[in-house]
PDB file of N, CA and C in Angstrom:
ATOM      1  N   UNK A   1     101.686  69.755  90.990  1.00  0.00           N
ATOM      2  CA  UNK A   1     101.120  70.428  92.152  1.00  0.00           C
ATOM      3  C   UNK A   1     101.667  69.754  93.417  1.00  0.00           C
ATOM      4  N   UNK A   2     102.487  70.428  94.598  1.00  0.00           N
ATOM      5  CA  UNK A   2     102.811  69.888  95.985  1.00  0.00           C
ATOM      6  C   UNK A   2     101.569  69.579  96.366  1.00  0.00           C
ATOM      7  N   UNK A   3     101.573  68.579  97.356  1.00  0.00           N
ATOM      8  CA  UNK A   3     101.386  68.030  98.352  1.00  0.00           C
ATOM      9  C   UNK A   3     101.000  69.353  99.332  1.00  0.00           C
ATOM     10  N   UNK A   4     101.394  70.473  99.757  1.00  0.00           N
ATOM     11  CA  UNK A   4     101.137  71.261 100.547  1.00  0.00           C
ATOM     12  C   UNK A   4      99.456  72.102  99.924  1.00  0.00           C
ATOM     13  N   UNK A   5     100.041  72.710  98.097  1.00  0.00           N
ATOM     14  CA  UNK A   5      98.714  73.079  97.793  1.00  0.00           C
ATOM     15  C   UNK A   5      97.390  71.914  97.924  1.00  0.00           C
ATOM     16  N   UNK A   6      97.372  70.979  98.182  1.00  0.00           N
ATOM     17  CA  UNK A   6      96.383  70.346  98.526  1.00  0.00           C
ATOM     18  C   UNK A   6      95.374  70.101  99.315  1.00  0.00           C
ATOM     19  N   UNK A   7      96.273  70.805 100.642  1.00  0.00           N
ATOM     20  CA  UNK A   7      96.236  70.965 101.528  1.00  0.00           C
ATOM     21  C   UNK A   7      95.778  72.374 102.395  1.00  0.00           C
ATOM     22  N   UNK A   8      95.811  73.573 101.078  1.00  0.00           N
ATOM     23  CA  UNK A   8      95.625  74.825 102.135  1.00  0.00           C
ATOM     24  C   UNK A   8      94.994  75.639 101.279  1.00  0.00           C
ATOM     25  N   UNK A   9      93.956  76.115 101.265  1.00  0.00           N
ATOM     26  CA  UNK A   9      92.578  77.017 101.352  1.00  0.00           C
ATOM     27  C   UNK A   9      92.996  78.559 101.928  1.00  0.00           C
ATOM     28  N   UNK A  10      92.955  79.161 100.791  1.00  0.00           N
ATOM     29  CA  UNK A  10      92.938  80.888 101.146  1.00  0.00           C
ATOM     30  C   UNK A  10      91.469  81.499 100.169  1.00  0.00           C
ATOM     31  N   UNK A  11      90.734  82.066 101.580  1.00  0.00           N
ATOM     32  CA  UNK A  11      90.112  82.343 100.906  1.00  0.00           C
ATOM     33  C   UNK A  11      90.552  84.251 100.796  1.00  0.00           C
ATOM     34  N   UNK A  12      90.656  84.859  99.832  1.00  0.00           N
ATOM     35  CA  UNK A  12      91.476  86.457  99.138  1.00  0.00           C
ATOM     36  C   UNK A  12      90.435  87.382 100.487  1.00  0.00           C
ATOM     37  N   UNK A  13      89.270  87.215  99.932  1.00  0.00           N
ATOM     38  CA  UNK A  13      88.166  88.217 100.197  1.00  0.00           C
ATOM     39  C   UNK A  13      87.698  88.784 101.776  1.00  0.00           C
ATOM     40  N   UNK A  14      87.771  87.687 102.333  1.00  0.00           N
ATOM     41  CA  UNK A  14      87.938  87.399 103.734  1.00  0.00           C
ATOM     42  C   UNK A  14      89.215  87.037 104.562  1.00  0.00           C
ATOM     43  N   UNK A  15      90.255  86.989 104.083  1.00  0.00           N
ATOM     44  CA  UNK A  15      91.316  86.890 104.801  1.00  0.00           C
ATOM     45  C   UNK A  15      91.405  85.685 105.656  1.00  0.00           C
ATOM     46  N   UNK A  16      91.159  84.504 105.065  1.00  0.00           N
ATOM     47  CA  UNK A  16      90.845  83.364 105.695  1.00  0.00           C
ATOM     48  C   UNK A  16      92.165  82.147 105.205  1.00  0.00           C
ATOM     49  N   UNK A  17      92.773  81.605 106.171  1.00  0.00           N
ATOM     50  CA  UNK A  17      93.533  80.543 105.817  1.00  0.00           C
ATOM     51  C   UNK A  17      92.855  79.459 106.225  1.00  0.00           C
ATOM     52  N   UNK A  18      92.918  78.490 105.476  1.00  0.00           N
ATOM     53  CA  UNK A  18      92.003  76.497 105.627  1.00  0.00           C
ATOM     54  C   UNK A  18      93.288  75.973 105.432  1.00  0.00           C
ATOM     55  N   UNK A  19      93.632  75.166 106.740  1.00  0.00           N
ATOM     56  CA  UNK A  19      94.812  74.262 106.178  1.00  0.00           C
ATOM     57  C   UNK A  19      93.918  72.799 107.084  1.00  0.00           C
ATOM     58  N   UNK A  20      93.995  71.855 105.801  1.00  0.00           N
ATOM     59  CA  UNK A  20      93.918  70.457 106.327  1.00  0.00           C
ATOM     60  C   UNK A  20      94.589  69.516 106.424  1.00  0.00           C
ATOM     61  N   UNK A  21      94.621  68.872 107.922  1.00  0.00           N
ATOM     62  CA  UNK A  21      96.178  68.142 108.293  1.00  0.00           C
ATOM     63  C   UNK A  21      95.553  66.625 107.926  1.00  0.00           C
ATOM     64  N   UNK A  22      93.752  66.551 108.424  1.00  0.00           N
ATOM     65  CA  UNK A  22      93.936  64.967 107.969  1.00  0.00           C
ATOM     66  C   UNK A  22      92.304  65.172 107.892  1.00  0.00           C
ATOM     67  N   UNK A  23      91.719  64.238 107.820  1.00  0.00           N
ATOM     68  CA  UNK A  23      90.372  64.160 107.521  1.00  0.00           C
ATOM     69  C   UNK A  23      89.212  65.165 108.654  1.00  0.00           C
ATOM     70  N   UNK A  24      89.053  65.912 108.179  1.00  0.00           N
ATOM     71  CA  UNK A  24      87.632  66.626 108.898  1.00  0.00           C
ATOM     72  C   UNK A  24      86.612  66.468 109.419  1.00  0.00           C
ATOM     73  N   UNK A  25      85.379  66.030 108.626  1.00  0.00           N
ATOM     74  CA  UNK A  25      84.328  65.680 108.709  1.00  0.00           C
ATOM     75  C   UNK A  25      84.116  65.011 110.045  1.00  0.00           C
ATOM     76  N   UNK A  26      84.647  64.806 111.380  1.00  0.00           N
ATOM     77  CA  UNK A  26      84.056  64.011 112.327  1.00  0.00           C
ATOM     78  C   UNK A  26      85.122  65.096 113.249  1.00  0.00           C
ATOM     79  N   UNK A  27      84.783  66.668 113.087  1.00  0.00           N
ATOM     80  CA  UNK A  27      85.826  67.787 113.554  1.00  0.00           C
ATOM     81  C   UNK A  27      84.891  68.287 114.379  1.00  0.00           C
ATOM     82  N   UNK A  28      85.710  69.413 115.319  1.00  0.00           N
ATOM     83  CA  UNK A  28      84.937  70.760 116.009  1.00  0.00           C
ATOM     84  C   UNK A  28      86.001  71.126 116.136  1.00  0.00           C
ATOM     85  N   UNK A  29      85.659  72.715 116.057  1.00  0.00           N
ATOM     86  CA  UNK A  29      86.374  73.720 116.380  1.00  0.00           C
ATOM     87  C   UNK A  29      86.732  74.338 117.476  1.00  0.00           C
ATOM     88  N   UNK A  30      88.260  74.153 117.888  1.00  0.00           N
ATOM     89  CA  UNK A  30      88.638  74.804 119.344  1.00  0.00           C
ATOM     90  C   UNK A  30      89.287  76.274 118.912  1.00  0.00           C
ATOM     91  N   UNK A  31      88.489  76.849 119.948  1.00  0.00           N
ATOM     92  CA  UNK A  31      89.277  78.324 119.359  1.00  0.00           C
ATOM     93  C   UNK A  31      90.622  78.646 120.731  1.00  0.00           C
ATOM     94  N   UNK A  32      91.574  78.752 119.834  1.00  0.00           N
ATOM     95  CA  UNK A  32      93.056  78.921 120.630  1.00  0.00           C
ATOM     96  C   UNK A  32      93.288  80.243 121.082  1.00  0.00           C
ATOM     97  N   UNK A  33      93.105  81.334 119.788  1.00  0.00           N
ATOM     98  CA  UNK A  33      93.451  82.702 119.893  1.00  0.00           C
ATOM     99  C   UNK A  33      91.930  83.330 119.271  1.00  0.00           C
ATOM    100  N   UNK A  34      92.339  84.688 119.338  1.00  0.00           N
ATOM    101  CA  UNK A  34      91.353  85.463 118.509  1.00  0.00           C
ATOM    102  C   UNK A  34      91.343  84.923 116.950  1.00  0.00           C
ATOM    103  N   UNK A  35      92.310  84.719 116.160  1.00  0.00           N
ATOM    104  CA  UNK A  35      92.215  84.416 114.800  1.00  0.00           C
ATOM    105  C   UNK A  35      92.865  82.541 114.563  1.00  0.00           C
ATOM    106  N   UNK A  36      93.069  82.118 115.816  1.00  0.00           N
ATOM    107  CA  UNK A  36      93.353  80.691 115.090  1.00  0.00           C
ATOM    108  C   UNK A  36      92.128  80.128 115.958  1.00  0.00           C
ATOM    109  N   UNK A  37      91.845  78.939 114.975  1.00  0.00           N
ATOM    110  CA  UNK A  37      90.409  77.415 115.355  1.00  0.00           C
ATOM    111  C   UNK A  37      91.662  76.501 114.691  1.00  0.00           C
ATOM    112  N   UNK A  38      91.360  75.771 116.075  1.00  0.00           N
ATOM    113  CA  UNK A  38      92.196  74.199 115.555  1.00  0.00           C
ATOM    114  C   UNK A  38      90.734  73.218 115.125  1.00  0.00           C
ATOM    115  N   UNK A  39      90.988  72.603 114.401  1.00  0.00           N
ATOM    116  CA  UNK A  39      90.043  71.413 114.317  1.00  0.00           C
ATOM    117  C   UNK A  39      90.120  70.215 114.724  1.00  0.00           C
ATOM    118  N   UNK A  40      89.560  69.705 115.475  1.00  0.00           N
ATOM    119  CA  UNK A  40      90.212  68.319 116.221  1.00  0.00           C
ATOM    120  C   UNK A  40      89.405  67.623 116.007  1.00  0.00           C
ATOM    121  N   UNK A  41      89.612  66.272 115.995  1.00  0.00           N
ATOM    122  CA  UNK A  41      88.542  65.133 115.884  1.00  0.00           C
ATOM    123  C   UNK A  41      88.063  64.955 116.655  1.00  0.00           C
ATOM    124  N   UNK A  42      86.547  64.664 116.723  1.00  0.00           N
ATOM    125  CA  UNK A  42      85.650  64.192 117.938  1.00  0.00           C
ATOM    126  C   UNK A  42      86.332  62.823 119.031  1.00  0.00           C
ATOM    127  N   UNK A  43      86.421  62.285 118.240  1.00  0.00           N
ATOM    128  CA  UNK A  43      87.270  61.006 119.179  1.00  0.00           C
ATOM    129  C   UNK A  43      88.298  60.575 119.636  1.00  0.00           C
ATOM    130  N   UNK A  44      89.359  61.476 119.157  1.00  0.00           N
ATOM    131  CA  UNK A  44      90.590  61.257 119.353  1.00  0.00           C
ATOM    132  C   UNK A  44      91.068  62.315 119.467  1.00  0.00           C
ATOM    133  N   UNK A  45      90.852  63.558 119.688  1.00  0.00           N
ATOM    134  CA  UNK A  45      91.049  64.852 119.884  1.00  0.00           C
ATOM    135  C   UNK A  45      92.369  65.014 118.926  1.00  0.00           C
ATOM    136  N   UNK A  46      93.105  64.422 117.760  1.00  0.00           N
ATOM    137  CA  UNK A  46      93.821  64.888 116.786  1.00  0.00           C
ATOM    138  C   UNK A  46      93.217  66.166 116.338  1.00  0.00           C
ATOM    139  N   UNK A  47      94.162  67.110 116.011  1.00  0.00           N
ATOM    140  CA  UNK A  47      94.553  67.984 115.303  1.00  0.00           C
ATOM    141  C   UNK A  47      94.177  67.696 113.524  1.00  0.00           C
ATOM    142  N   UNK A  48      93.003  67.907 113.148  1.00  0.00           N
ATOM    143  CA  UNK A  48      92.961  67.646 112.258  1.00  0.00           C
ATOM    144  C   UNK A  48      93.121  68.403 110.789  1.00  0.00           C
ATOM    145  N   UNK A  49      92.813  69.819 111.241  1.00  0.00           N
ATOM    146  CA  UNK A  49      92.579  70.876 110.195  1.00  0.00           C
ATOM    147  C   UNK A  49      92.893  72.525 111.638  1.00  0.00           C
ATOM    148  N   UNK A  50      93.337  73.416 110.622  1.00  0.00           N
ATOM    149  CA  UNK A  50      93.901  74.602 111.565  1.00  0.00           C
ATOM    150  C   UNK A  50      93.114  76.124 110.397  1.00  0.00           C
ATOM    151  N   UNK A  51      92.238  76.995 111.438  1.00  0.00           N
ATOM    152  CA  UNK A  51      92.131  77.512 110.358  1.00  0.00           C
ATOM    153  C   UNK A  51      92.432  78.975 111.414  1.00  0.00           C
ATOM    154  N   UNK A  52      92.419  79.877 109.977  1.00  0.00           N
ATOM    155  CA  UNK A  52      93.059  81.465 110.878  1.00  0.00           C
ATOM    156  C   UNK A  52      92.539  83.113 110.059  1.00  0.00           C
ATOM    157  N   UNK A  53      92.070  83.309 110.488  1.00  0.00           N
ATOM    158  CA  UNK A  53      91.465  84.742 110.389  1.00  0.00           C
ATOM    159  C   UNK A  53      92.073  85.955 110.452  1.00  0.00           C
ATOM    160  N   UNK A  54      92.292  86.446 109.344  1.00  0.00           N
ATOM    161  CA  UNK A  54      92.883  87.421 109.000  1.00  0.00           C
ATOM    162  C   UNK A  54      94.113  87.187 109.088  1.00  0.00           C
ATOM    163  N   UNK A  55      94.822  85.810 108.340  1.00  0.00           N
ATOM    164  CA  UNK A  55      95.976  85.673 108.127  1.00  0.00           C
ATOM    165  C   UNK A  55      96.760  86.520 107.648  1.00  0.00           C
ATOM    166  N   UNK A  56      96.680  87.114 106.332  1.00  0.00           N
ATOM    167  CA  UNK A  56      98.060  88.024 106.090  1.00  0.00           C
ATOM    168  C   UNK A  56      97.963  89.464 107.233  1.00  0.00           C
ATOM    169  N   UNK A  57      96.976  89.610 107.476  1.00  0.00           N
ATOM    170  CA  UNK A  57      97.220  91.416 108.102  1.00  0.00           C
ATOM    171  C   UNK A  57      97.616  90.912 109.593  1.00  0.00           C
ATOM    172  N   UNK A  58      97.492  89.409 110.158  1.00  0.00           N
ATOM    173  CA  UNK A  58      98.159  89.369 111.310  1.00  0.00           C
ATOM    174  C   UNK A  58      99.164  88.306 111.210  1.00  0.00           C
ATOM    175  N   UNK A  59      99.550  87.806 110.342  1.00  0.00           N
ATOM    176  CA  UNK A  59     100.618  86.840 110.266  1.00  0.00           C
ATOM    177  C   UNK A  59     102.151  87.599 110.934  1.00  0.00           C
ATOM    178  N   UNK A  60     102.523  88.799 110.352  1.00  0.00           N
ATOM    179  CA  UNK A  60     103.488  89.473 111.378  1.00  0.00           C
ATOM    180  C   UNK A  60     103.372  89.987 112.265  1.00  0.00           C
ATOM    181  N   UNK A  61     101.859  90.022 112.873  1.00  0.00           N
ATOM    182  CA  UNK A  61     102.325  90.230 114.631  1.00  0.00           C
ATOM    183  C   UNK A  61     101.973  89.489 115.560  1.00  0.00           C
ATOM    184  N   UNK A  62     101.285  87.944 114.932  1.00  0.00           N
ATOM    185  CA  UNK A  62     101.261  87.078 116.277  1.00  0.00           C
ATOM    186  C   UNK A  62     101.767  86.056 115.882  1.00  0.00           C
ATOM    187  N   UNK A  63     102.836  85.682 116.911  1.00  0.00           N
ATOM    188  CA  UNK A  63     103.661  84.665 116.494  1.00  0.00           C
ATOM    189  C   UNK A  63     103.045  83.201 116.480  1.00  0.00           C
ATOM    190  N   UNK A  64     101.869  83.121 117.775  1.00  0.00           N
ATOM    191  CA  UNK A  64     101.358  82.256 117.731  1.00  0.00           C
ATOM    192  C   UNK A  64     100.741  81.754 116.255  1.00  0.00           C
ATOM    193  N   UNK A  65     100.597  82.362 115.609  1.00  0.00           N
ATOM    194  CA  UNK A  65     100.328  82.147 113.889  1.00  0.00           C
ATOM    195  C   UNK A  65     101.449  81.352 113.121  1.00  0.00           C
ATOM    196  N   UNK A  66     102.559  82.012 113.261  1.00  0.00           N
ATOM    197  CA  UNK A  66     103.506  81.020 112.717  1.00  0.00           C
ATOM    198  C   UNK A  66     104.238  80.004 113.330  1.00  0.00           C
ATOM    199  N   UNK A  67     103.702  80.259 114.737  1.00  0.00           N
ATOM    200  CA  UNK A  67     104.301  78.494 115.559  1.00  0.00           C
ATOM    201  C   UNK A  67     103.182  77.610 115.600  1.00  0.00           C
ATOM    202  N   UNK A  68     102.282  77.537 115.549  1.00  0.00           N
ATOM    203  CA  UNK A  68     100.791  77.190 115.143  1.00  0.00           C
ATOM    204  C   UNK A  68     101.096  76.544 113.639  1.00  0.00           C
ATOM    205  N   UNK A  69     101.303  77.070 112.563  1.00  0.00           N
ATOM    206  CA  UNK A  69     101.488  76.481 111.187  1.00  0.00           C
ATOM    207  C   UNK A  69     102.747  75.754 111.398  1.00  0.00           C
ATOM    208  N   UNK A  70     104.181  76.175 111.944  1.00  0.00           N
ATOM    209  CA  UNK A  70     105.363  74.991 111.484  1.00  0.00           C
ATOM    210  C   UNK A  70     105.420  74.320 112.552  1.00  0.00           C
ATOM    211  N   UNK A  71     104.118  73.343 113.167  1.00  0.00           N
ATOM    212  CA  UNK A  71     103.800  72.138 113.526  1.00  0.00           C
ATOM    213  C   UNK A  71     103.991  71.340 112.782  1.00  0.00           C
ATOM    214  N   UNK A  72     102.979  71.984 111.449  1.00  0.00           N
ATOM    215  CA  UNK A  72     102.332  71.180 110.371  1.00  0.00           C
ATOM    216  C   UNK A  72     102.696  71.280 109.373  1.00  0.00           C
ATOM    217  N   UNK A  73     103.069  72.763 108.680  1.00  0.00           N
ATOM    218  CA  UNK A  73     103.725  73.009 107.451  1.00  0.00           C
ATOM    219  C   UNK A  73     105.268  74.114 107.856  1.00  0.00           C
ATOM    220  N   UNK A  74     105.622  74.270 106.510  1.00  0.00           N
ATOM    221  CA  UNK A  74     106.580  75.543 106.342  1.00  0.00           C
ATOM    222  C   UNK A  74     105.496  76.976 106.113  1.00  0.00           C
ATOM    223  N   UNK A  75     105.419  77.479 107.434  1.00  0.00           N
ATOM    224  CA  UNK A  75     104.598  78.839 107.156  1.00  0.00           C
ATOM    225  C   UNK A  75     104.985  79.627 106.351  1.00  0.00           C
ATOM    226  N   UNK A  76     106.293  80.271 106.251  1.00  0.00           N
ATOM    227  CA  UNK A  76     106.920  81.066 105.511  1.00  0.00           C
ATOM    228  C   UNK A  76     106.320  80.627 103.879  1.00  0.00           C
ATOM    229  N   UNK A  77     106.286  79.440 103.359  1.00  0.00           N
ATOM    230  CA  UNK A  77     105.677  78.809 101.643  1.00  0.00           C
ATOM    231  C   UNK A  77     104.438  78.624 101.858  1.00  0.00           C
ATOM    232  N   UNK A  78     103.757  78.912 102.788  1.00  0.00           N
ATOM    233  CA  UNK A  78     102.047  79.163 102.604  1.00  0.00           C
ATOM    234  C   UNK A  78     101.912  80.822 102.068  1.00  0.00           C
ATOM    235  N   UNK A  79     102.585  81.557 103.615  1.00  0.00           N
ATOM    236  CA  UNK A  79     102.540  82.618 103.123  1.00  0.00           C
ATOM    237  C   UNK A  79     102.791  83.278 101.689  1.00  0.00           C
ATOM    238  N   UNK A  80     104.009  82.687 101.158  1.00  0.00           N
ATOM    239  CA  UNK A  80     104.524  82.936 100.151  1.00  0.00           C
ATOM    240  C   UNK A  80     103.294  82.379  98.525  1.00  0.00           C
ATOM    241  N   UNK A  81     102.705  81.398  98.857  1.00  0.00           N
ATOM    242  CA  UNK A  81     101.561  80.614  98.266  1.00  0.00           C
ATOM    243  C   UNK A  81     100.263  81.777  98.336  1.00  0.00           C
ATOM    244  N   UNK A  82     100.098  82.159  99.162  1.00  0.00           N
ATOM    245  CA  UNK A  82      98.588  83.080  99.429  1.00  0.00           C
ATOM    246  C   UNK A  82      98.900  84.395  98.714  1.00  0.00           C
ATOM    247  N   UNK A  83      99.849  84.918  98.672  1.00  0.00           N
ATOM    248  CA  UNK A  83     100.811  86.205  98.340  1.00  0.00           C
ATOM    249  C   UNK A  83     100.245  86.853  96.721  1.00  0.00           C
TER     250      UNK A  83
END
């Protein structure tokens, strides 16, 4: 199993992507766009976890979706992973 599946949460039913960049639990949610929440740490405002709403039905029309993920990962092999 990569290192990436470890890392990223689709949920089918809801159209939900969970990707976690580093530890959570001490997070809040900034909302960037309509469908992306960054998660940042309370204390250090890191980027900790990125999550996105209605990933596949908007992954091809806002780009901010896929410049948003290849911060952190290869979007194109998530997508391809959730598929």
């Amino acid at each position: 199993m990569s290192s990436i599946q470890n890392k990223i949460d689709y949920d089918n039913r809801y159209d939900v992507l969970y990707c976690k960049i580093d530890d959570t639990s001490n997070s809040y949610g900034d909302e960037i766009d309509s469908n992306i929440i960054l998660l940042k740490d309370m204390d250090t405002e890191e980027i900790t976890g990125i999550t996105i709403m209605d990933f596949k039905r908007s992954y091809n029309v806002n780009n901010l979706i896929k410049d948003t993920l290849n911060k952190f990962f290869n979007a194109e092999e998530i997508l391809a992973m959730v598929n």
